[in-house]
C-alpha atoms as a PDB file:
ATOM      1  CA  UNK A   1      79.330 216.297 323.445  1.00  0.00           C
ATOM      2  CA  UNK A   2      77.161 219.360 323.496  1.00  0.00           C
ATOM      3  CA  UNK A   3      78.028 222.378 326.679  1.00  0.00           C
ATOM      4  CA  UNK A   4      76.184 225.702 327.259  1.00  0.00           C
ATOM      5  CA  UNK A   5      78.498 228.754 325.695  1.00  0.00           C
ATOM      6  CA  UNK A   6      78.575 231.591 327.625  1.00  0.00           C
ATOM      7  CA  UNK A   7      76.721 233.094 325.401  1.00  0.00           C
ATOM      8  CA  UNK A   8      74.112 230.959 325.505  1.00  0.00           C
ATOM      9  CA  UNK A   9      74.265 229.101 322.493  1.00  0.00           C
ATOM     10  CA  UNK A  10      74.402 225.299 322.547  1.00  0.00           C
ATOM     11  CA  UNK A  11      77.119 223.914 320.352  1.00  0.00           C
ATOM     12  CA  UNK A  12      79.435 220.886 320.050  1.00  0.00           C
ATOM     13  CA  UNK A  13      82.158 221.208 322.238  1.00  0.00           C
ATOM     14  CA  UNK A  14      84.858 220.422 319.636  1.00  0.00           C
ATOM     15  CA  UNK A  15      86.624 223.345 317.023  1.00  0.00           C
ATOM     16  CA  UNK A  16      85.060 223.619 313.967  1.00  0.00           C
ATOM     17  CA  UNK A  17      88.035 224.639 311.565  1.00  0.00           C
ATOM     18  CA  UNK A  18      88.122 227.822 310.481  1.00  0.00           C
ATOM     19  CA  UNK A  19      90.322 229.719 308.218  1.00  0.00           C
ATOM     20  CA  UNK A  20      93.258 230.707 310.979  1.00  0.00           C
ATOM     21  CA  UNK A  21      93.961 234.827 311.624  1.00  0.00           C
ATOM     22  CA  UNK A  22      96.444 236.302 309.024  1.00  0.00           C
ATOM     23  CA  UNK A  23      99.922 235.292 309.292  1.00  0.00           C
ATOM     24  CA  UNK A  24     102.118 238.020 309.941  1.00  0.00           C
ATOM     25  CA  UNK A  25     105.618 237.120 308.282  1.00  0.00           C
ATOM     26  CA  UNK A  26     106.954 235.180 306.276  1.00  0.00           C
ATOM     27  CA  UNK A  27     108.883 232.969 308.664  1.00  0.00           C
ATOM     28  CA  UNK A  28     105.242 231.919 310.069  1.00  0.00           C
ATOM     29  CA  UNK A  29     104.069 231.190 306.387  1.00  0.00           C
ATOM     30  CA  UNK A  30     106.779 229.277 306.121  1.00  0.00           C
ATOM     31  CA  UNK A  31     106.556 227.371 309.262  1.00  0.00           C
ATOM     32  CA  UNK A  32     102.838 227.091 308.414  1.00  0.00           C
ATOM     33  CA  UNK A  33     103.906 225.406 305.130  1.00  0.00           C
ATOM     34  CA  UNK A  34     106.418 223.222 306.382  1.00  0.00           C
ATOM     35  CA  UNK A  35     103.484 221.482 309.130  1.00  0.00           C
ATOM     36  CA  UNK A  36     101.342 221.103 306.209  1.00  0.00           C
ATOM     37  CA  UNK A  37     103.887 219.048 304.496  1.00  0.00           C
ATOM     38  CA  UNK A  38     104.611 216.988 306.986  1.00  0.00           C
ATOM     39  CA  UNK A  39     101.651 215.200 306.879  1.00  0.00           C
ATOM     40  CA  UNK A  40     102.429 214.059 303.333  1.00  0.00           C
ATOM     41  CA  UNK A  41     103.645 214.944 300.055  1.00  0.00           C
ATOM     42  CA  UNK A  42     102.010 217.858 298.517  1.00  0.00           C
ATOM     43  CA  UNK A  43     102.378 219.364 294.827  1.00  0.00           C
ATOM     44  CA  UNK A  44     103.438 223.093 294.562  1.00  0.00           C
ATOM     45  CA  UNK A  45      99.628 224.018 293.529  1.00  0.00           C
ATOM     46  CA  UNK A  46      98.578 222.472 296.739  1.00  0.00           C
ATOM     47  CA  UNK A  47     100.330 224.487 299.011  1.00  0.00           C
ATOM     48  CA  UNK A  48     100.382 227.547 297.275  1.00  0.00           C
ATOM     49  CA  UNK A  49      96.392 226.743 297.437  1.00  0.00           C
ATOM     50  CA  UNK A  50      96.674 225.899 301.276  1.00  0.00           C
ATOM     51  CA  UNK A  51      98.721 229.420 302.125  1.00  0.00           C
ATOM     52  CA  UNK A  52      96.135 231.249 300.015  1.00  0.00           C
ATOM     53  CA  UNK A  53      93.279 229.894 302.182  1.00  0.00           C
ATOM     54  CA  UNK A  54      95.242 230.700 305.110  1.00  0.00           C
ATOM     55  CA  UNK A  55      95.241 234.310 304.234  1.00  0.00           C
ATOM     56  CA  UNK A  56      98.200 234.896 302.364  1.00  0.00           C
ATOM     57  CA  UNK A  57      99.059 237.166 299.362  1.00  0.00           C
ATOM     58  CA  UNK A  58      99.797 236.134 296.409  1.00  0.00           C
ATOM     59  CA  UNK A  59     103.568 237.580 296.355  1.00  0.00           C
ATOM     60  CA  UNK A  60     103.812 235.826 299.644  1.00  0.00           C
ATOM     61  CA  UNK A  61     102.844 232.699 298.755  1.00  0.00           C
ATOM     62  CA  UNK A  62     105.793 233.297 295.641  1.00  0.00           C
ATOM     63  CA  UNK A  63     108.343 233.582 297.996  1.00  0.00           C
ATOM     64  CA  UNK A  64     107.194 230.468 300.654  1.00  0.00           C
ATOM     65  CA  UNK A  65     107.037 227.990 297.363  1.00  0.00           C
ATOM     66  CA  UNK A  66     110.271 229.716 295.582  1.00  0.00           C
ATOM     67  CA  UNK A  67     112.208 229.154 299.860  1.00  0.00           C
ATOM     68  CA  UNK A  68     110.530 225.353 299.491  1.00  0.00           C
ATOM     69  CA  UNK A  69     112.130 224.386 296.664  1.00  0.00           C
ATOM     70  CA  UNK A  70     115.467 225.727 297.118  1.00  0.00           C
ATOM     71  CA  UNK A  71     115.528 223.886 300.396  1.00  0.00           C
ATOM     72  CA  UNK A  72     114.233 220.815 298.355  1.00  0.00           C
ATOM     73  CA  UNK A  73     110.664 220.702 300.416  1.00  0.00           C
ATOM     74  CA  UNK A  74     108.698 220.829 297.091  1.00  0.00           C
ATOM     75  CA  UNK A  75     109.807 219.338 293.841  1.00  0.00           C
ATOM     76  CA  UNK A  76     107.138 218.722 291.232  1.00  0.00           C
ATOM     77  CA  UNK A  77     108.743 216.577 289.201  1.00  0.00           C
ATOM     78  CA  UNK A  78     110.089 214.054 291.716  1.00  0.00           C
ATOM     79  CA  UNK A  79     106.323 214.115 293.365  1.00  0.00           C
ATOM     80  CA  UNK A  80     104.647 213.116 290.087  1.00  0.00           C
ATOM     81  CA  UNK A  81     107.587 210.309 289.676  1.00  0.00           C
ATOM     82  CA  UNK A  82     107.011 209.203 293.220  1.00  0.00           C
ATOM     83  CA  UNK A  83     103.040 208.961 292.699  1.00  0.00           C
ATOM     84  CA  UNK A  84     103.406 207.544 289.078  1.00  0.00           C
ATOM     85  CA  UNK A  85     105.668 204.648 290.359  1.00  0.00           C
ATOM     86  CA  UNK A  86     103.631 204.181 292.953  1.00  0.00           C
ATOM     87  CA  UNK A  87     100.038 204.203 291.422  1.00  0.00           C
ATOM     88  CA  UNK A  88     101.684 201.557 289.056  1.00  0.00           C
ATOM     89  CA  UNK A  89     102.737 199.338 291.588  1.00  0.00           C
ATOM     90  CA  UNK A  90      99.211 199.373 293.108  1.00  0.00           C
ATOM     91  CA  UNK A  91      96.814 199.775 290.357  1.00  0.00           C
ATOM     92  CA  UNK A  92      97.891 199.258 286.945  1.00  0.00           C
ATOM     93  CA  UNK A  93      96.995 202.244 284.562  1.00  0.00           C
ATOM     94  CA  UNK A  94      97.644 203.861 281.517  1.00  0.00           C
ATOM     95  CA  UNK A  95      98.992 206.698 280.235  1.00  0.00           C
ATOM     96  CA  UNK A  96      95.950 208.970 279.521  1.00  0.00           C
ATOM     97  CA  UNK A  97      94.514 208.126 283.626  1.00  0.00           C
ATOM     98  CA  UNK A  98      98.010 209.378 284.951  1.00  0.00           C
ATOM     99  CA  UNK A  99      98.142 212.028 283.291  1.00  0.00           C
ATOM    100  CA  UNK A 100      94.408 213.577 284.171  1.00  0.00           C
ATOM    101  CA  UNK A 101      95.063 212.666 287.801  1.00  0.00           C
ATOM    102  CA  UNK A 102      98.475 214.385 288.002  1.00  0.00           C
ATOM    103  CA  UNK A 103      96.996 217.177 286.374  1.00  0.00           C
ATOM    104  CA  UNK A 104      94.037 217.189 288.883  1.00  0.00           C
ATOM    105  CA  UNK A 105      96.614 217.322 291.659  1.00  0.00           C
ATOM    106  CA  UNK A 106      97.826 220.008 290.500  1.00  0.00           C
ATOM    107  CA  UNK A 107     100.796 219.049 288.300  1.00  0.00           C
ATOM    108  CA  UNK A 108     101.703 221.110 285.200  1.00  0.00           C
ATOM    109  CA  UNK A 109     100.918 219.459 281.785  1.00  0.00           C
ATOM    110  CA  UNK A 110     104.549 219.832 280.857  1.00  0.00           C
ATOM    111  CA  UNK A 111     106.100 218.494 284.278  1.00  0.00           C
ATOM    112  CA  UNK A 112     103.117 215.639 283.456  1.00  0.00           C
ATOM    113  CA  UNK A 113     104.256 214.644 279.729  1.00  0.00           C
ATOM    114  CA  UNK A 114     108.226 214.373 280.955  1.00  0.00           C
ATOM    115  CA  UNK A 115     107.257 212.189 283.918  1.00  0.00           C
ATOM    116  CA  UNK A 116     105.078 210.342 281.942  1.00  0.00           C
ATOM    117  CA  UNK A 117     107.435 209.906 278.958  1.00  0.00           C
ATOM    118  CA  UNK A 118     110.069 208.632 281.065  1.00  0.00           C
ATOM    119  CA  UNK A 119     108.271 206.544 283.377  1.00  0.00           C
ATOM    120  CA  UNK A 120     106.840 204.576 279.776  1.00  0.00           C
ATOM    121  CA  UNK A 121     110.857 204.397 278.436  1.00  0.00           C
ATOM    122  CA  UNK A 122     110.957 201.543 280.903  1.00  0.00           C
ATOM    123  CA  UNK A 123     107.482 200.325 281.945  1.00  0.00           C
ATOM    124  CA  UNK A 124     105.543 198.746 278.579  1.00  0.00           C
ATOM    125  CA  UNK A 125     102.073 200.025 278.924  1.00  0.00           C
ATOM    126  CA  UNK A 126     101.263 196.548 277.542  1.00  0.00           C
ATOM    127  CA  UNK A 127     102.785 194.563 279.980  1.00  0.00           C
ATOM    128  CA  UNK A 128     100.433 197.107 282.228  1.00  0.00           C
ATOM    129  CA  UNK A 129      97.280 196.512 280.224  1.00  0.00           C
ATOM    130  CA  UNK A 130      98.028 192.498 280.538  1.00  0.00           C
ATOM    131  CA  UNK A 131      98.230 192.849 284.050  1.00  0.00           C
ATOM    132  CA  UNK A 132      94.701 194.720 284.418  1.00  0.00           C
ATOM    133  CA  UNK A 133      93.202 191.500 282.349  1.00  0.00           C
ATOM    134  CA  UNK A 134      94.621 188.990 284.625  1.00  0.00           C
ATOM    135  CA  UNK A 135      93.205 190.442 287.505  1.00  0.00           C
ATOM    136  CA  UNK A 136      90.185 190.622 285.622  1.00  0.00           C
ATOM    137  CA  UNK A 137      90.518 187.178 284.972  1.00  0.00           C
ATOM    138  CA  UNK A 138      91.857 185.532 287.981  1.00  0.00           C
ATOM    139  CA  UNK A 139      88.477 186.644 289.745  1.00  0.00           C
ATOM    140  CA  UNK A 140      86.733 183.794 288.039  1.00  0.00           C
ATOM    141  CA  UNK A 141      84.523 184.980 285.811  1.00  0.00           C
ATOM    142  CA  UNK A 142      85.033 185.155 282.019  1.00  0.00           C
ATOM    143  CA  UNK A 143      84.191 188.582 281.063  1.00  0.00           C
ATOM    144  CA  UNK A 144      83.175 189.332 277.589  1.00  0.00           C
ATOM    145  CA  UNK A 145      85.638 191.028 275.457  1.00  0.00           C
ATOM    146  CA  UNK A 146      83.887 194.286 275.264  1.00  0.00           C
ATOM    147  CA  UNK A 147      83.400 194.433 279.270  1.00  0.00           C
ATOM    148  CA  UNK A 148      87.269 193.678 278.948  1.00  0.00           C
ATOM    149  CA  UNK A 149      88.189 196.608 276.559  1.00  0.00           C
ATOM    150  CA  UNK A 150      85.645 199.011 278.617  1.00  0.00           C
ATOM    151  CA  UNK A 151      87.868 198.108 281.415  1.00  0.00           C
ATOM    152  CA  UNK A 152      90.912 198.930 280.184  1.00  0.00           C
ATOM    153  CA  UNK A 153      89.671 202.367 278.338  1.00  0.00           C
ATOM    154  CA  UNK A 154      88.313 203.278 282.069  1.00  0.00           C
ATOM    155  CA  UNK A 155      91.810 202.507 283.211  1.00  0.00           C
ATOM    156  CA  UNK A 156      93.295 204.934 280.463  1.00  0.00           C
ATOM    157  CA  UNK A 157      94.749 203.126 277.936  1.00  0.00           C
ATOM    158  CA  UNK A 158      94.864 204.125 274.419  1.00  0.00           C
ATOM    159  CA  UNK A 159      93.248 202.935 271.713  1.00  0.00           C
ATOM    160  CA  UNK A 160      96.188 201.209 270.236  1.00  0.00           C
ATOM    161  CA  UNK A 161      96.631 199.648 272.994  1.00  0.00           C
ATOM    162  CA  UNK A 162      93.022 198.080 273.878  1.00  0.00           C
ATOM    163  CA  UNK A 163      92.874 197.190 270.325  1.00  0.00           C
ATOM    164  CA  UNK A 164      96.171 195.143 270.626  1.00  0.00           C
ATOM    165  CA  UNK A 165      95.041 193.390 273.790  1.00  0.00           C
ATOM    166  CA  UNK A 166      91.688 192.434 272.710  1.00  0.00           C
ATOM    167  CA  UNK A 167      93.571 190.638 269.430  1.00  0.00           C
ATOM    168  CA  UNK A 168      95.881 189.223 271.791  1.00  0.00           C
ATOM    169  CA  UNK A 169      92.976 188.002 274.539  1.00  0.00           C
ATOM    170  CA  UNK A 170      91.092 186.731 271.339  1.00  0.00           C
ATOM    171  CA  UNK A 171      93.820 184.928 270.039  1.00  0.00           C
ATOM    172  CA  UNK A 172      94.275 182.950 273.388  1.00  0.00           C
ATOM    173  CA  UNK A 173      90.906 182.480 273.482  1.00  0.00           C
ATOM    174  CA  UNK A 174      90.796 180.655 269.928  1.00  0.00           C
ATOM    175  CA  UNK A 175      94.014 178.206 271.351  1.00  0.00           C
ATOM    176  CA  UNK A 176      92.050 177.322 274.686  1.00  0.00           C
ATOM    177  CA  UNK A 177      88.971 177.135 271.842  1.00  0.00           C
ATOM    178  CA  UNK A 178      90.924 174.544 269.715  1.00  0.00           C
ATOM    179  CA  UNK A 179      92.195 172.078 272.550  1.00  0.00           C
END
């Protein structure tokens, strides 16, 4: 909807976002902070990113993220556990693709590798590379082996890995061959 400005200029009659004025204490950082994580789950780069934007120092964006985490608001480590369980669940992956996209949200590479290392302690990333191929699979189509290990580097598994699936699909191929 379009409306006549009192200053004359035609416009859209809805807010266009705009970096808010300057907040003046740290209580209203911190309120500010607290809203913006209550629409999700955020890393501690992505609020410290959000404050920034919002006009904050850097010292006071130090103190809002060290008052977050001791009141248990922010927490790394159990957000990359959370997302890594969850992207699992959803879309099998391996180790390599977790780890860029954690990083590209903002988690450290060290907070990445112990998340990582103990989320594959008890998840085989075989088991997870099997399940990419029988989704692959159930779809109908028989895909050729290297569309199959293309798939399964794209969904960052190691070498290792791809190599010992692609034995393993060939070998089951060769039985269904034989009967």
């Amino acid at each position: 909807m379009r409306e006549v400005r009192k200053s004359g200029h035609i416009g859209n009659s809805r807010r266009r976002a705009s970096p808010r004025a300057r907040p003046e204490d740290l209580d209203e950082l911190l309120q500010l902070a607290v809203r913006f994580l209550a629409r999700r789950d955020r890393t501690i780069a992505q609020v410290a990113q959000y404050l920034t934007l919002r006009g904050a120092s850097s010292r006071q964006v130090g103190q809002v993220i060290h008052r977050l985490s001791d009141l248990r608001y922010l927490d790394d480590h159990a957000y990359a556990q959370r997302w890594v369980d969850t992207r699992l669940s959803t879309r099998p992956m391996g180790r390599e693709r977790l780890k860029a996209e954690l990083l590209a949200k903002g988690i450290s590479d060290g907070v990445a590798a112990r998340v990582l290392a103990e989320t594959f302690r008890e998840v085989s990333e075989e088991r997870l590379a099997r399940r990419v191929l029988e989704v692959a699979s159930r779809h109908g189509r028989r895909l050729p082996l290297s569309q199959l290990a293309r798939l399964l580097q794209q969904r960052g598994f190691g070498e290792e890995v791809v190599d010992r699936m692609m034995a393993e699909f060939r070998g089951s191929e060769d039985g269904l061959d034989e009967e």
